[in-house]
Protein backbone atom coordinates (compact mmCIF):
# COMPACT_ATOMS: atom_id res chain seq x y z
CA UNK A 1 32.58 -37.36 50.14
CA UNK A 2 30.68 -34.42 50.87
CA UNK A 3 30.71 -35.13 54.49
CA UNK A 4 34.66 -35.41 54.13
CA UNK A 5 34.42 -31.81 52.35
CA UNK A 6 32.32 -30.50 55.07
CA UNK A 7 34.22 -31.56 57.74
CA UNK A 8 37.19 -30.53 56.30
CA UNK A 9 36.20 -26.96 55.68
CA UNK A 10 35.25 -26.39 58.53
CA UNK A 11 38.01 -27.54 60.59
CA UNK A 12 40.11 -25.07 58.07
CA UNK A 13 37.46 -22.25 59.58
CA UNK A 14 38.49 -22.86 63.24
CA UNK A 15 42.72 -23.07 62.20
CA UNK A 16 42.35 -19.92 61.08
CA UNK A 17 39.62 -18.34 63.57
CA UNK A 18 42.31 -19.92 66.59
CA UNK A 19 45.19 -18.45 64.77
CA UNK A 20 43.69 -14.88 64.34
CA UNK A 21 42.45 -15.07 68.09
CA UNK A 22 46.06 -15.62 69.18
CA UNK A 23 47.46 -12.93 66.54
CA UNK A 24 45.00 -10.53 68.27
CA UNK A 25 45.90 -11.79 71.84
CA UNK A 26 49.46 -11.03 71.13
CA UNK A 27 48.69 -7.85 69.97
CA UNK A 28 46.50 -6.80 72.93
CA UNK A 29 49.63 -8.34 75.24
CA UNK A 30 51.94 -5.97 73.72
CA UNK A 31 49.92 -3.08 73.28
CA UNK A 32 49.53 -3.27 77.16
CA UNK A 33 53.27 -3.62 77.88
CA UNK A 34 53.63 -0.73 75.63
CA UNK A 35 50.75 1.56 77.63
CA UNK A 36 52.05 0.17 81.19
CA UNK A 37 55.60 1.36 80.13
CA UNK A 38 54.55 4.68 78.77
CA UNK A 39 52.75 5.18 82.18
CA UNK A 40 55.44 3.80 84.47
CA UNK A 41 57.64 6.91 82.19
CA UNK A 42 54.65 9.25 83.33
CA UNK A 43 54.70 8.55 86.56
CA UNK A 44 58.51 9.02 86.90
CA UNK A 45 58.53 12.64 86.08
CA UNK A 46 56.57 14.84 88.95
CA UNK A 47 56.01 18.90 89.00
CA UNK A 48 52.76 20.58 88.56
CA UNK A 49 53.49 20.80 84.34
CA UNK A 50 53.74 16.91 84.49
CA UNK A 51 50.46 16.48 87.12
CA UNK A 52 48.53 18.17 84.80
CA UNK A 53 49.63 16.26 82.06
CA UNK A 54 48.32 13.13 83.54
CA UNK A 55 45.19 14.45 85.01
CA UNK A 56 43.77 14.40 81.45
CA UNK A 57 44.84 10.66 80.51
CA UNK A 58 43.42 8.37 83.33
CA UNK A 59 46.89 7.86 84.83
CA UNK A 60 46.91 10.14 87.89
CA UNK A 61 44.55 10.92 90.12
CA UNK A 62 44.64 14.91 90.81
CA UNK A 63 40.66 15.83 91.98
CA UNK A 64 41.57 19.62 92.55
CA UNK A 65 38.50 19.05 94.82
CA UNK A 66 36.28 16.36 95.41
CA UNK A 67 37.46 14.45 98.79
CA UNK A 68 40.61 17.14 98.21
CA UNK A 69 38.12 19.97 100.47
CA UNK A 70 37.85 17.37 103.14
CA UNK A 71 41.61 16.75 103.06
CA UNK A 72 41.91 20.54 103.06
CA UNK A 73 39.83 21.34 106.28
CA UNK A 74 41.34 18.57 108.04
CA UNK A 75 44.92 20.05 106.90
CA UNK A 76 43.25 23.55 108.62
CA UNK A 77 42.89 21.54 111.98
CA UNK A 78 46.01 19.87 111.68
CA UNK A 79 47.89 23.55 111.62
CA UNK A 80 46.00 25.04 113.82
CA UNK A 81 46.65 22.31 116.23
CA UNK A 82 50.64 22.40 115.92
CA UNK A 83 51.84 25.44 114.41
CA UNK A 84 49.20 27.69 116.56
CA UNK A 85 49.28 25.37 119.82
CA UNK A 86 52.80 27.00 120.86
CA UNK A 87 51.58 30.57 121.60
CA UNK A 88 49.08 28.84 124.51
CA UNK A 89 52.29 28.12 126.28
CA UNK A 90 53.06 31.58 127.40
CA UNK A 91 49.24 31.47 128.99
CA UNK A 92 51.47 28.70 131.63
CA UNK A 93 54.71 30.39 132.93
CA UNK A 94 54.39 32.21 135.72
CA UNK A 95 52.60 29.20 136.73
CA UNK A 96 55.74 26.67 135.62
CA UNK A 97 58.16 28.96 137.18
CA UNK A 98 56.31 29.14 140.67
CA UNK A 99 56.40 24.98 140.04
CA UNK A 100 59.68 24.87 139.51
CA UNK A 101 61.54 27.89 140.55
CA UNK A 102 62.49 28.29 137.33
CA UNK A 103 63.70 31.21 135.71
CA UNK A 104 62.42 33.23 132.82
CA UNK A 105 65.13 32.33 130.64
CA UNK A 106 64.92 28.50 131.57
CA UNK A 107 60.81 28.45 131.11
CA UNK A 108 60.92 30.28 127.76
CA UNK A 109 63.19 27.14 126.47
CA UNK A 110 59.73 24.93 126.71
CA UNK A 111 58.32 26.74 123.28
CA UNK A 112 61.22 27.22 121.94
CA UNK A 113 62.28 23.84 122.04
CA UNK A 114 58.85 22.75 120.96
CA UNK A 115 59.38 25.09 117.96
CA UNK A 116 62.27 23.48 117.27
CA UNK A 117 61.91 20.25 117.28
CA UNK A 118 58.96 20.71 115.17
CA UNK A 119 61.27 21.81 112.58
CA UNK A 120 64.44 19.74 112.76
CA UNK A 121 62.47 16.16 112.78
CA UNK A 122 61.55 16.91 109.32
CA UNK A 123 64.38 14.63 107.72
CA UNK A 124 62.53 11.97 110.07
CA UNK A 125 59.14 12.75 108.99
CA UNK A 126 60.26 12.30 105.03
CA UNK A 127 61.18 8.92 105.82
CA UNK A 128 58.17 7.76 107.38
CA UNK A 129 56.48 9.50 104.72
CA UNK A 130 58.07 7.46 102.08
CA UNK A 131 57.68 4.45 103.98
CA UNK A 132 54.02 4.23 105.83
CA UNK A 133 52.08 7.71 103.84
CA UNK A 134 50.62 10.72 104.93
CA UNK A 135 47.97 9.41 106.86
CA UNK A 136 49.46 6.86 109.10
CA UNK A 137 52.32 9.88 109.93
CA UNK A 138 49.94 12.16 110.69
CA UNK A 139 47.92 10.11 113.01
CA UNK A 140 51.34 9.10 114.46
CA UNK A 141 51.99 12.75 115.13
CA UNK A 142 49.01 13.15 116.91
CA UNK A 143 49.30 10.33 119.08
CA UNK A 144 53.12 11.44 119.79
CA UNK A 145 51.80 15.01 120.52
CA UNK A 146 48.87 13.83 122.67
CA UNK A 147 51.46 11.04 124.80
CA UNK A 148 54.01 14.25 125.52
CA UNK A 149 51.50 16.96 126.63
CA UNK A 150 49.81 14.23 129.26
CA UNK A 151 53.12 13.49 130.16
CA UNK A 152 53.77 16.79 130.95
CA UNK A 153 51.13 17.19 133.60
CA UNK A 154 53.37 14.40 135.34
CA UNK A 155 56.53 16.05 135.69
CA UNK A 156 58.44 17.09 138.33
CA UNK A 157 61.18 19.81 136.84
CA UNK A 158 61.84 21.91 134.25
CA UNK A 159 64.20 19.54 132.75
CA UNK A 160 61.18 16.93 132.46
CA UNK A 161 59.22 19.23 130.90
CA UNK A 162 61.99 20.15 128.55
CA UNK A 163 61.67 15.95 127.15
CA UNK A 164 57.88 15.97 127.38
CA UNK A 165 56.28 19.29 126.08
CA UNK A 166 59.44 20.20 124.47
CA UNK A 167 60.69 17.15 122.52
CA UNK A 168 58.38 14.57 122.39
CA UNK A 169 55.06 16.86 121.91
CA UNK A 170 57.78 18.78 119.00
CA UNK A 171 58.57 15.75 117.19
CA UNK A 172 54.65 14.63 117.18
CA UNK A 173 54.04 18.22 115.70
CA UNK A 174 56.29 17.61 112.89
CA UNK A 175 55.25 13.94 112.50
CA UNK A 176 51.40 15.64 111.90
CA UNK A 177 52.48 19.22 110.20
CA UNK A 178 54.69 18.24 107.83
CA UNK A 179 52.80 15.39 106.17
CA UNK A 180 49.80 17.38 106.32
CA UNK A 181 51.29 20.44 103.62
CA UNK A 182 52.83 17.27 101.81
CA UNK A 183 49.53 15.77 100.77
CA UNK A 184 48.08 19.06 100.00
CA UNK A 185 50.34 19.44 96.90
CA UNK A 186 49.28 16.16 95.49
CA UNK A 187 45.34 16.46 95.80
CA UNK A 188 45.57 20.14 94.13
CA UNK A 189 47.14 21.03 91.29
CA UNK A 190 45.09 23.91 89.41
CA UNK A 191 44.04 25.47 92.56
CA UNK A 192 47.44 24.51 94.64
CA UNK A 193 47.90 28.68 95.22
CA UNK A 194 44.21 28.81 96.95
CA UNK A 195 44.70 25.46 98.52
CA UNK A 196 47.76 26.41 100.56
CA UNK A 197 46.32 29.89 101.11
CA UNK A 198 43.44 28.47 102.86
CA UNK A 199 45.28 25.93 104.56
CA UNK A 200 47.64 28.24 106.17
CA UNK A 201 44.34 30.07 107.93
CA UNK A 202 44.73 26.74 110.20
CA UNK A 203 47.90 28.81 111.96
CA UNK A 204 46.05 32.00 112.46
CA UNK A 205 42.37 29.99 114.07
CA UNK A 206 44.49 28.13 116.73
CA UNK A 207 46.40 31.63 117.58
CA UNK A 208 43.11 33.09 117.82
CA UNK A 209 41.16 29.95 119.64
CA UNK A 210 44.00 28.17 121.37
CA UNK A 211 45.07 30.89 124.06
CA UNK A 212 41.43 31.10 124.83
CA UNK A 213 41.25 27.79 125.63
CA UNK A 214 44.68 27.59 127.60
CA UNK A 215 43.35 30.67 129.42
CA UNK A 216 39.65 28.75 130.51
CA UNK A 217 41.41 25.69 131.63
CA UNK A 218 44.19 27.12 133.39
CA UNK A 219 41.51 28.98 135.10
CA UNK A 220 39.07 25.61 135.99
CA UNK A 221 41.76 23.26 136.13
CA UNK A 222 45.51 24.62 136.85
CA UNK A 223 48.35 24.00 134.75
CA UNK A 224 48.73 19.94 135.16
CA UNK A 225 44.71 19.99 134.27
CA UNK A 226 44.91 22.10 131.59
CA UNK A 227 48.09 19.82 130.51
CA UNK A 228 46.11 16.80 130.68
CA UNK A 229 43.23 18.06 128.26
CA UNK A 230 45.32 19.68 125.99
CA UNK A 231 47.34 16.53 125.29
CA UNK A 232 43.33 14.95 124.56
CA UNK A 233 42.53 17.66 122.33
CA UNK A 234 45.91 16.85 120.52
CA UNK A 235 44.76 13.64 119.60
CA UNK A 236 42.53 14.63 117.18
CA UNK A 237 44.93 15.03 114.34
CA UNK A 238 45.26 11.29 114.26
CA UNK A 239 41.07 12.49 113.22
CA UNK A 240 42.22 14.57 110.53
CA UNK A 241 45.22 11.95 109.39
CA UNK A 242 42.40 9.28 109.32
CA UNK A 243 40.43 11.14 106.26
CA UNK A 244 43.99 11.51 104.32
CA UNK A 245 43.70 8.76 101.87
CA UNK A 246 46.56 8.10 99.72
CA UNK A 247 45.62 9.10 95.90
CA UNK A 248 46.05 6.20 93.71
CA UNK A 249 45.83 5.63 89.85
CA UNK A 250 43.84 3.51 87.71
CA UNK A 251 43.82 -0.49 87.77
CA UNK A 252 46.96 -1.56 86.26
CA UNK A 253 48.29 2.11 85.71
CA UNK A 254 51.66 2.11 86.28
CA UNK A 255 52.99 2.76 90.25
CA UNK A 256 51.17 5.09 92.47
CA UNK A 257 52.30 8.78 92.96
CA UNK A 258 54.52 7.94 96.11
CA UNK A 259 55.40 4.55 96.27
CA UNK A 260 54.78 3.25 99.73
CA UNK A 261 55.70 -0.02 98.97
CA UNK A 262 58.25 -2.76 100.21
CA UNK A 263 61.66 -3.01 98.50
CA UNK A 264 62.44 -5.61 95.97
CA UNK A 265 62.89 -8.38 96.73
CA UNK A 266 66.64 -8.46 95.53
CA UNK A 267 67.44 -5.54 97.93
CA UNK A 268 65.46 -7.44 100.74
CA UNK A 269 68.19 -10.99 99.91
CA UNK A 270 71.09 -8.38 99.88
CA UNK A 271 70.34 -7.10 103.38
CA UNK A 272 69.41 -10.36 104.74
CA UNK A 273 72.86 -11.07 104.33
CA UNK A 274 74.59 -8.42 105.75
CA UNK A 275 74.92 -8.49 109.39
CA UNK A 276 71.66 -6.42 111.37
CA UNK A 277 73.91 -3.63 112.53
CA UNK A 278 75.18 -3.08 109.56
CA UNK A 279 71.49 -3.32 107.61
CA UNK A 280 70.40 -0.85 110.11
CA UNK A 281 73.00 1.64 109.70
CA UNK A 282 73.49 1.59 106.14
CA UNK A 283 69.62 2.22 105.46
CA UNK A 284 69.79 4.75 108.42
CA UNK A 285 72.28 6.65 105.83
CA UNK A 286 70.55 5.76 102.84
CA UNK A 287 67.10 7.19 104.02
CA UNK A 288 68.84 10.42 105.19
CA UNK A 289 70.84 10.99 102.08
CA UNK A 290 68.06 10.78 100.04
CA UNK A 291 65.50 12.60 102.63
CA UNK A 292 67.59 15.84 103.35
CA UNK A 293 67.91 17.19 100.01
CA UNK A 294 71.61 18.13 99.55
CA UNK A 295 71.55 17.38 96.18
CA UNK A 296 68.66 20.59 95.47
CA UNK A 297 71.00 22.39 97.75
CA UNK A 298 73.97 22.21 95.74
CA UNK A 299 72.48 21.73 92.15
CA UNK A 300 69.06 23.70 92.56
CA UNK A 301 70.32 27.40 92.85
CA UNK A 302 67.11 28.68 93.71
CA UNK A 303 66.10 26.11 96.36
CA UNK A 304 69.71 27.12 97.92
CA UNK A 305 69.11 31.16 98.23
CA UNK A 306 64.98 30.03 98.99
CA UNK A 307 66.17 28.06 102.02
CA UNK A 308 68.65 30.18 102.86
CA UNK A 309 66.36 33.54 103.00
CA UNK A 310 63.92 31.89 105.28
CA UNK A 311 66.03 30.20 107.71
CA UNK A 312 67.42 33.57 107.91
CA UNK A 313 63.83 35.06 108.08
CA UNK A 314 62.64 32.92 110.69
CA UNK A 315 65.35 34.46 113.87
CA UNK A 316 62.84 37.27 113.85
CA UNK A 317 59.67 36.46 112.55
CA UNK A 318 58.33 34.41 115.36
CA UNK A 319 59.99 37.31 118.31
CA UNK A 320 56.81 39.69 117.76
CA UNK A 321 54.69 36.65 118.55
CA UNK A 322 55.84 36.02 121.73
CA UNK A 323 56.71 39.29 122.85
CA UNK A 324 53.93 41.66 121.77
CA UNK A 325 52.20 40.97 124.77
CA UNK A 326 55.04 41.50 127.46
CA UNK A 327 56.13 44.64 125.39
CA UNK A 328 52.85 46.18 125.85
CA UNK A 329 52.56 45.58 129.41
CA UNK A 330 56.06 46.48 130.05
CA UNK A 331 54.44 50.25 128.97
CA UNK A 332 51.79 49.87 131.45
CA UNK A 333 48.77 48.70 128.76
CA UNK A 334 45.86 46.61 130.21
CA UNK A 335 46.62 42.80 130.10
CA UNK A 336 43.20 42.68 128.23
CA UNK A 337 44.34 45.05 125.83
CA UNK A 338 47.45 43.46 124.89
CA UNK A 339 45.48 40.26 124.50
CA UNK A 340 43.39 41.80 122.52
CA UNK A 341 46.72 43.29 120.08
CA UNK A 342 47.52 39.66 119.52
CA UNK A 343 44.10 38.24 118.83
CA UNK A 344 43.74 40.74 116.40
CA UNK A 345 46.97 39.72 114.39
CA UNK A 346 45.03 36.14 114.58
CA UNK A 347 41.93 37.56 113.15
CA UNK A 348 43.78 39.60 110.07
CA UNK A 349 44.91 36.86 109.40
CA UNK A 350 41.92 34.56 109.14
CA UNK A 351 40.05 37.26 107.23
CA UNK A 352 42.85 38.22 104.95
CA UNK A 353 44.56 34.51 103.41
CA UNK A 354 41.28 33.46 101.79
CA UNK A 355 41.27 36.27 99.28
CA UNK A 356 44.53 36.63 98.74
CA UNK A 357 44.60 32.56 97.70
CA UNK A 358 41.90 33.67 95.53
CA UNK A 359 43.76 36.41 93.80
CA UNK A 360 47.30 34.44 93.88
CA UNK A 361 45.37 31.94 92.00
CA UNK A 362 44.49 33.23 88.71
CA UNK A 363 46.84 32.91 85.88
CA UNK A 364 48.21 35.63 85.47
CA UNK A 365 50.26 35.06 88.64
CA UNK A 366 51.57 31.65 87.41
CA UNK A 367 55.52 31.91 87.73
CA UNK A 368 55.25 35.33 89.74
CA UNK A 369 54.61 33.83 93.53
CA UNK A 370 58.27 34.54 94.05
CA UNK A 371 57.96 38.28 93.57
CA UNK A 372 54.88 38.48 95.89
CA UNK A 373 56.16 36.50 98.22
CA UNK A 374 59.57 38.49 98.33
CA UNK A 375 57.78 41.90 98.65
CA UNK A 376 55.77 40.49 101.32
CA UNK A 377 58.82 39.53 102.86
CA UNK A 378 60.30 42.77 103.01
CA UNK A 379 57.13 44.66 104.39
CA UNK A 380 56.88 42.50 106.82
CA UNK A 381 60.52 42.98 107.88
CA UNK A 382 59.91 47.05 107.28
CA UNK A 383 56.49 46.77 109.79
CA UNK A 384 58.93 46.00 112.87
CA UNK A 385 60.36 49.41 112.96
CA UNK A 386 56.67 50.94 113.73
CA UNK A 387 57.40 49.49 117.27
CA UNK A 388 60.01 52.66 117.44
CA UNK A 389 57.63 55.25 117.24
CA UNK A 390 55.99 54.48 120.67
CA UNK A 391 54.29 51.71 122.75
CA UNK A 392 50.88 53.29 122.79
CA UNK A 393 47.60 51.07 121.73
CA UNK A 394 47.11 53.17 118.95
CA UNK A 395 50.61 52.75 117.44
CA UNK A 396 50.88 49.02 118.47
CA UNK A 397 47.28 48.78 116.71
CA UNK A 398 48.62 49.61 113.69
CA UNK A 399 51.74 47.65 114.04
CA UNK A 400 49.64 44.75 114.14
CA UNK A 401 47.59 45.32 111.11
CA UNK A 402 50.70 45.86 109.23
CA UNK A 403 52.17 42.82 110.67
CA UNK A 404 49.44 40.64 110.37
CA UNK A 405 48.56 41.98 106.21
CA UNK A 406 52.08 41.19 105.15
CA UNK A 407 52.16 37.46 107.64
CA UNK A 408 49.21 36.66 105.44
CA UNK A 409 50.60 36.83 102.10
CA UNK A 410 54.08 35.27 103.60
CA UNK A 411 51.73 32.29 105.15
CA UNK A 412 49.94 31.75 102.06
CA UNK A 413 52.81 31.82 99.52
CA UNK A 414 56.02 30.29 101.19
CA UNK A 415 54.78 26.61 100.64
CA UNK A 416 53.47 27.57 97.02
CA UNK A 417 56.74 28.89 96.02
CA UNK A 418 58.48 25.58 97.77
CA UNK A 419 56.30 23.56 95.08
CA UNK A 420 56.94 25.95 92.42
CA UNK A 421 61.15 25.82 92.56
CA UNK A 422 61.18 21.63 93.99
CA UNK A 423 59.72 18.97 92.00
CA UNK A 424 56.62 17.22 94.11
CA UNK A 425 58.86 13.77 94.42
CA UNK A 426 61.60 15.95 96.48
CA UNK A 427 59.06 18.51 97.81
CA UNK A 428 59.05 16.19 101.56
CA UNK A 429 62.92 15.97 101.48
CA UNK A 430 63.20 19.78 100.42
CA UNK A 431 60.93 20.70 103.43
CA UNK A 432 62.57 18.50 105.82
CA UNK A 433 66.13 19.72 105.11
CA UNK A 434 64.42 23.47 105.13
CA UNK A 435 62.69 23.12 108.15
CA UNK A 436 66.36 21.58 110.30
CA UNK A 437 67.55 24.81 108.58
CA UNK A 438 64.76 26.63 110.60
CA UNK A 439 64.79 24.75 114.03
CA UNK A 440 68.47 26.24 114.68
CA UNK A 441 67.51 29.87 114.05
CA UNK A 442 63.88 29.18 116.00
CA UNK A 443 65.54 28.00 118.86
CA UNK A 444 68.10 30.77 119.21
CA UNK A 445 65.72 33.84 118.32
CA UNK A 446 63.58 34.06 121.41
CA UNK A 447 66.53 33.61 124.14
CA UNK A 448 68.77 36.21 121.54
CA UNK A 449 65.38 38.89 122.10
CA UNK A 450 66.08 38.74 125.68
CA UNK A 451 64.13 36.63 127.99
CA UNK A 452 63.57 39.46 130.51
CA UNK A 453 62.23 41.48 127.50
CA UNK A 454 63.17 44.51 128.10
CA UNK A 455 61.48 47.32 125.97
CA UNK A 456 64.45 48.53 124.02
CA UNK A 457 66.03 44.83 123.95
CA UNK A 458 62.80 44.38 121.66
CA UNK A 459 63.06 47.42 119.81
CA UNK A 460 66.36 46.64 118.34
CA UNK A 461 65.74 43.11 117.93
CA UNK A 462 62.54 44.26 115.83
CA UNK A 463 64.72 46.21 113.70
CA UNK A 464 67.20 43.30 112.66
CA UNK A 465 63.87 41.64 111.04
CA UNK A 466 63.91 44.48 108.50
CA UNK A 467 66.66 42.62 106.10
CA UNK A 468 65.22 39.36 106.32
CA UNK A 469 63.66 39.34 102.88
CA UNK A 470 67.42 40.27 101.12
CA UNK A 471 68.50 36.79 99.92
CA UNK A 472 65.24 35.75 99.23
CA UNK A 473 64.71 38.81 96.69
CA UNK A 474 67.93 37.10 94.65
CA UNK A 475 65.96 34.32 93.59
């Protein structure tokens, strides 16, 4: 009987320790959908305020250093490699026009298409982005950019050169650039004012190092050789893209800050049925619907008179770049010297962005980057009309220094302020429809300044830059 009684009770014991395991499993079950969907609602909302937010609850991964200083040097190389590589060209055309018997006019398209294209395949670049990441565009980029410059040392006209250097080494520019700013807004956050300061130095070291370089091997080598090696040293952004690891969240932390992955599986059963034509196009219109940003340019008020200020900015702002040199020797300066006016807007440069991220960062600047950045803008335009006063070193001197003071705070803010109106989820799409928005008036400013540039062609192109900053104040 007692046995019975023993037995009994203790069978009762494990009822009743099974039933408050599974009560407890239940309530672990649904405290975890619970978490996962209050994470999956975090993760949907993106914007510095909602990045910071996460930082502090395990969900997203912001470092605001860490492995972000390695992305950030190899973001440095990445710019310097692109956005400084076009003012080596210049070091080639007497050179491509004895090749070819080309014209002025007809060599001076080879940058300017370059600069172009680097701009107008940003719709492009978003959709890799969203499809394959940062890093595996960026190393695209590079091998793109590397392919067309050794391709150029093959050709045979201008026209040639135009597809090579022009498109091809353009389009792997963008494919590296673009992704490279992209991934610097995710890894920094706090310090996202210094971070895009410092990375913007990367334009001003390869238009300090870069015509160097093109100068040496054009000397040891010729324009083919020089070509050839320059399309090798291009291929070390597929260096920096390799160190550009996604950021991910915790285990089991909702979805990861761009989503990379494949479609459902629904949409994949949907297209399977459609005919492949069809598929092709109608994801062809999809991707670029969502990837151009017409929806901030319409809605987003600010985004509209942002985009429209710099596309307007950008007709003059590269034309002192590749004329500064030509204008000085046109008034019978040194060569040397007027090499030496340009590496000097390369050097103010270097020296000045790193402070200025510095000061840009602290807090009390937080919501004023547009004001900076719009006074910058219009010194910068105002600096242009120095070139009136005479073409002497002296004068051009301080031209330069002027120039180069008020590039560095334009350099170091324009992304900044790009993250501060766009959300980060649209901040690729927003570029890419910004930067087609540039490519038209970069590829029409040089050939407007007059290809023969002629000194008072210049001077009254230089004075049209004054009023670039006038929409962009309205913001």
């Amino acid at each position: 009987m007692t046995q019975r009684n023993g037995s009994r009770g203790s069978s009762d014991c494990d009822i009743h320790s099974e039933a408050s395991k599974a009560f407890e499993l239940a309530n672990s079950v649904e405290c975890e959908e619970v978490q996962r969907a209050n994470d999956c609602e975090f993760f949907e909302e993106t914007g510095p305020e909602v990045e910071r937010r996460n930082h502090g609850t395990r969900t997203v991964t912001a470092p605001d250093g860490g492995w972000g200083w390695v992305v950030l040097v190899a973001t440095i190389l990445v710019l310097a490699l692109t956005l400084g590589f076009p003012s080596c060209v210049g070091i080639f055309y007497t050179d491509l026009q004895n090749e070819f018997q080309a014209s002025n006019s007809e060599t001076s398209w080879v940058p300017s298409i370059m600069t172009s294209v680097l701009h107008a395949g940003g719709p492009f670049c978003s959709v890799l982005v969203e499809r394959f990441g940062c890093r595996e565009t960026v190393m695209l980029g590079g091998v793109l950019s590397g392919l067309g410059m050794a391709a150029s040392s093959f050709t045979h006209s201008i026209s040639e050169l135009y597809i090579t250097a022009g498109v091809i080494t353009g389009l792997g520019f963008c494919f590296s650039f673009q992704p490279a700013v992209t991934i610097m807004g995710h890894y920094f956050v706090r310090r996202r004012a210094f971070a895009n300061a410092m990375s913007s130095t990367g334009t001003a070291l390869g238009l300090c190092t870069l015509p160097f370089l093109g100068n040496y091997l054009h000397t040891e080598f010729g324009w083919r050789g020089s070509f050839l090696i320059l399309g090798a040293v291009l291929l070390n952004c597929c260096v920096c893209g390799a160190v550009m690891r996604p950021l991910q969240p915790n285990k089991h932390r909702g979805q990861p800050l761009m989503n990379h992955g494949p479609p459902p599986t629904d949409q994949k059963n949907e297209r399977k049925e459609r005919g492949w034509l069809r598929t092709m196009w109608s994801c062809l219109l999809a991707s670029l619907s969502k990837h151009m940003a017409f929806d901030q340019f319409c809605n987003n008020p600010r985004y509209c008179v942002y985009a429209i200020g710099i596309t307007w900015m950008m007709l003059g702002f590269v034309v002192p770049l590749v004329y500064l040199v030509p204008y000085a020797t046109a008034h019978n300066m040194e060569p040397a010297q007027a090499a030496f006016l340009l590496s000097i807007l390369g050097i103010v440069n270097i020296v000045v962005r790193p402070p200025v991220g510095i000061i840009f960062n602290m807090p009390w600047f937080t919501g004023r980057h547009i004001y900076v950045f719009a006074s910058a803008l219009l010194v910068n335009g105002l600096s242009n009309s120095i070139c009136c006063i005479g073409p002497s070193f002296s004068v051009l001197l301080a031209y330069v220094i002027m120039y180069g003071l008020s590039m560095s705070v334009v350099g170091s803010l324009m992304f900044t302020v790009l993250m501060d109106i766009v959300e980060m989820s649209r901040f690729p799409s927003a570029l890419g429809l910004l930067a087609v928005f540039e490519s038209i008036t970069l590829l029409i400013g040089p050939p407007l300044a007059d290809m023969h540039c002629r000194p008072e062609h210049f001077q009254a192109f230089s004075k049209g830059n004054a009023c670039e900053s006038a929409n962009v104040h309205d913001i």
